[in-house]
C-alpha atoms as a PDB file:
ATOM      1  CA  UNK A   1       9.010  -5.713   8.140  1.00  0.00           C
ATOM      2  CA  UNK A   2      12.895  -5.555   8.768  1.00  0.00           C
ATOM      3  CA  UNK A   3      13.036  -9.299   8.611  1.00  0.00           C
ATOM      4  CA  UNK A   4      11.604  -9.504   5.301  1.00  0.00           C
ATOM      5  CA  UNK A   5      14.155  -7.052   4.124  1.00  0.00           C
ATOM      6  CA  UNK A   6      13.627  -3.250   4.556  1.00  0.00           C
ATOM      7  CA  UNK A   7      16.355  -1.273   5.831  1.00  0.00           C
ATOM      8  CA  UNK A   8      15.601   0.073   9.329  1.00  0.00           C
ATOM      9  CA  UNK A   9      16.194   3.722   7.895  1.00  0.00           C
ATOM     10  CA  UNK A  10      13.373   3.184   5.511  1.00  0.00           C
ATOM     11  CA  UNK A  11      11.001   2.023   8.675  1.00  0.00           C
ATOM     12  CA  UNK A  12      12.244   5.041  10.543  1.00  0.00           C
ATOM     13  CA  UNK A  13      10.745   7.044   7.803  1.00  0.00           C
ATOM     14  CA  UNK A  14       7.239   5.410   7.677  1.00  0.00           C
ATOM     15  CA  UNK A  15       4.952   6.939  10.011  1.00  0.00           C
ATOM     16  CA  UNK A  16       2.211   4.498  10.900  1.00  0.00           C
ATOM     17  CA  UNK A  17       1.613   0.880   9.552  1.00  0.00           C
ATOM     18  CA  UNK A  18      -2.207  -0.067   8.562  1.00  0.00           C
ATOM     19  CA  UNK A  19      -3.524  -3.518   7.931  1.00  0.00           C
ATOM     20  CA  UNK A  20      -6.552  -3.619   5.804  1.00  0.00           C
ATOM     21  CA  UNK A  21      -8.732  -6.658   4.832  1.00  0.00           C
ATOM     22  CA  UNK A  22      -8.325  -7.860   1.144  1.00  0.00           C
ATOM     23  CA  UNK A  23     -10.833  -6.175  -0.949  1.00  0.00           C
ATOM     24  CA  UNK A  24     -13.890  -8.080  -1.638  1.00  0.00           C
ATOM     25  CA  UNK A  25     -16.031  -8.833  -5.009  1.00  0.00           C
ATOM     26  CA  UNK A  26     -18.534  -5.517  -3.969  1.00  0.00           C
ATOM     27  CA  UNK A  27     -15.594  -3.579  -2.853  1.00  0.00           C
ATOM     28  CA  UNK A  28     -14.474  -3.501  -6.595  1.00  0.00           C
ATOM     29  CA  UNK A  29     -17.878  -3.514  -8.241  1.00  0.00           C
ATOM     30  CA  UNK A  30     -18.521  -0.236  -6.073  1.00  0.00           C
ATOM     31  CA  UNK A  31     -15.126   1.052  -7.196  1.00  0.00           C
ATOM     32  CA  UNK A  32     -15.704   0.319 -10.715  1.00  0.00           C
ATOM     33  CA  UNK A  33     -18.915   1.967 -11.187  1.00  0.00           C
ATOM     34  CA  UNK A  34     -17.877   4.935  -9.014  1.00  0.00           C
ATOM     35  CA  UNK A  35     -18.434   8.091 -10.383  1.00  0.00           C
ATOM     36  CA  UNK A  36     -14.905   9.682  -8.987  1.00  0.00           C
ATOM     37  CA  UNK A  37     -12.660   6.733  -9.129  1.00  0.00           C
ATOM     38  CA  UNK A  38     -13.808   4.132 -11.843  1.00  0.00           C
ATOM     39  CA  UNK A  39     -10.631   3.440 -14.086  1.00  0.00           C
ATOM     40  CA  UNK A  40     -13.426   3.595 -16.769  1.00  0.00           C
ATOM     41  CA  UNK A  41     -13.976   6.883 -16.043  1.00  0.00           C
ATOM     42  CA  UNK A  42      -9.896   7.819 -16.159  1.00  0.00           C
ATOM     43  CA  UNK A  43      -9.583   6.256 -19.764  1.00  0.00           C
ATOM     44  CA  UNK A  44     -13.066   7.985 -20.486  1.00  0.00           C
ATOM     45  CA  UNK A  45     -11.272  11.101 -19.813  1.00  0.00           C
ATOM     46  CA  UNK A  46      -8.061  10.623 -20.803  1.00  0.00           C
ATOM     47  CA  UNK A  47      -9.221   9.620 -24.572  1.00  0.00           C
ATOM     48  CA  UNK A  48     -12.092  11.770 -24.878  1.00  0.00           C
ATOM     49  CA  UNK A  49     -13.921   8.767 -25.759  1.00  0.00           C
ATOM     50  CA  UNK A  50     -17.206   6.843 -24.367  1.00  0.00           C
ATOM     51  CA  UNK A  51     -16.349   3.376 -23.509  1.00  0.00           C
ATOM     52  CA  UNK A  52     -19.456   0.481 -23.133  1.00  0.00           C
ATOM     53  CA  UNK A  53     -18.460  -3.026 -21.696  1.00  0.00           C
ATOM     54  CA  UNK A  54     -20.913  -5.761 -22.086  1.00  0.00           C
ATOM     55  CA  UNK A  55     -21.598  -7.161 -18.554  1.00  0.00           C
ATOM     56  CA  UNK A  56     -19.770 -10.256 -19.342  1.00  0.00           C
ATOM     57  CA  UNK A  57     -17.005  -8.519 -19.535  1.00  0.00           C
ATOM     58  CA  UNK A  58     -17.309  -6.182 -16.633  1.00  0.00           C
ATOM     59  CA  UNK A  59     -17.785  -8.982 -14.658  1.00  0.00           C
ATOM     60  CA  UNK A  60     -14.726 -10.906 -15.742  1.00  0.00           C
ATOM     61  CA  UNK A  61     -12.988  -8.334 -15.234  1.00  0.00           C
ATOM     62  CA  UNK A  62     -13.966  -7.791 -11.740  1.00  0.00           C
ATOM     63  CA  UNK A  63     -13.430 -11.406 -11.183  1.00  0.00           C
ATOM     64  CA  UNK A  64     -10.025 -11.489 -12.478  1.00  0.00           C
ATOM     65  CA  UNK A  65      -9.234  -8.782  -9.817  1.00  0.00           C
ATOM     66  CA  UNK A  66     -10.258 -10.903  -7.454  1.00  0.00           C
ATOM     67  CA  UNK A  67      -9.012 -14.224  -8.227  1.00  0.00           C
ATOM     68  CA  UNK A  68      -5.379 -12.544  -9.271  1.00  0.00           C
ATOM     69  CA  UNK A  69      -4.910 -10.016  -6.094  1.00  0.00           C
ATOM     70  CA  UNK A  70      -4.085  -7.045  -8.486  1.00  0.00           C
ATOM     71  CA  UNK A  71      -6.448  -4.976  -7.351  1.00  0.00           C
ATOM     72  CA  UNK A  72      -8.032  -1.988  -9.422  1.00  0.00           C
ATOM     73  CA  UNK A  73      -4.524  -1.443 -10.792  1.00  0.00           C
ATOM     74  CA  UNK A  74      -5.205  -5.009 -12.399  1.00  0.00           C
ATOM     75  CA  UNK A  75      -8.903  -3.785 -12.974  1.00  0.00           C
ATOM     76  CA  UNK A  76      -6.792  -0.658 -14.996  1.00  0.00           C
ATOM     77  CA  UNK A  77      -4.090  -2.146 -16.967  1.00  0.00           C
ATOM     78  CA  UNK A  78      -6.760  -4.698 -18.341  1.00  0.00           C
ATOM     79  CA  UNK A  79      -9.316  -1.549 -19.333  1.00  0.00           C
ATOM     80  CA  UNK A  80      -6.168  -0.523 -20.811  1.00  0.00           C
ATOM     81  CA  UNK A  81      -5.116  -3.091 -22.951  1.00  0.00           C
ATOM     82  CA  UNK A  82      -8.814  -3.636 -24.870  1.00  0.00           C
ATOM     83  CA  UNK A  83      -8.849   0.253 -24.805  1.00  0.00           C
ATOM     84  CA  UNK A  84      -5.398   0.491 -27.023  1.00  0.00           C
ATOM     85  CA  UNK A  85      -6.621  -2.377 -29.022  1.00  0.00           C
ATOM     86  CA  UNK A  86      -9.490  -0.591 -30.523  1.00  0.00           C
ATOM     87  CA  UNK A  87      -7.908   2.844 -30.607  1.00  0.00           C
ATOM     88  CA  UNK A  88      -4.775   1.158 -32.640  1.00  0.00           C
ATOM     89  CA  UNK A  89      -7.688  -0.124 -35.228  1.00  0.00           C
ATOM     90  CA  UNK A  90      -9.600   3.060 -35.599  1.00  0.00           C
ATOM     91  CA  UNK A  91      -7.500   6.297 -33.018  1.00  0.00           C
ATOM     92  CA  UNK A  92     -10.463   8.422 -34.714  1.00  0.00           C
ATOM     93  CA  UNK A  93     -13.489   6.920 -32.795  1.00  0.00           C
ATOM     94  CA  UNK A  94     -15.770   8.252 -30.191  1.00  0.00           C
ATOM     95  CA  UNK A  95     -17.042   5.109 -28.689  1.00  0.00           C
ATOM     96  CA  UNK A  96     -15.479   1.859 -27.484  1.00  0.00           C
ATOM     97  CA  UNK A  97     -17.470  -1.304 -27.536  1.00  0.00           C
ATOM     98  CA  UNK A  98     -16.252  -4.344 -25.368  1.00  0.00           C
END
């Protein structure tokens, strides 16, 4: 990891080094339905709002995370961005269609 550029006091600092596999397609489908830690839930939550995505669209979204390597961070910032869309048209609304 010093070869590709961290400074040896910043490896003194990390405790242990874990390699994981890449996530696969079910890894994310089982994160985004999850009760706990679904970034639908978060935005659920954080609006007050109930938020419905057509199954098209959940799994595009899924498969963008896995073509693109983002992970459910990518998963979140694109819940995100149709999210703010339809709160900029109407902030007032209780439910989210997409």
């Amino acid at each position: 990891i010093i070869s590709f550029g961290a400074t040896p006091e910043f490896m003194g600092r990390v405790g242990r080094i874990v390699n994981l596999s890449p996530m696969s397609k079910e890894d994310y489908e089982n994160i985004f339905y999850d009760e706990d830690y679904s970034p639908l839930k978060k935005f659920e939550n954080l609006y007050n709002i109930r938020i419905y995505i057509s199954s098209e669209n959940r799994e595009r979204i899924i498969e963008n995370a896995v073509t693109n390597g983002l992970g459910i961070r990518g998963i979140s910032n694109e819940i995100s961005n149709l999210v703010d869309d339809k709160l900029f048209e109407d902030p007032e609304r209780e439910c989210i269609l997409i």
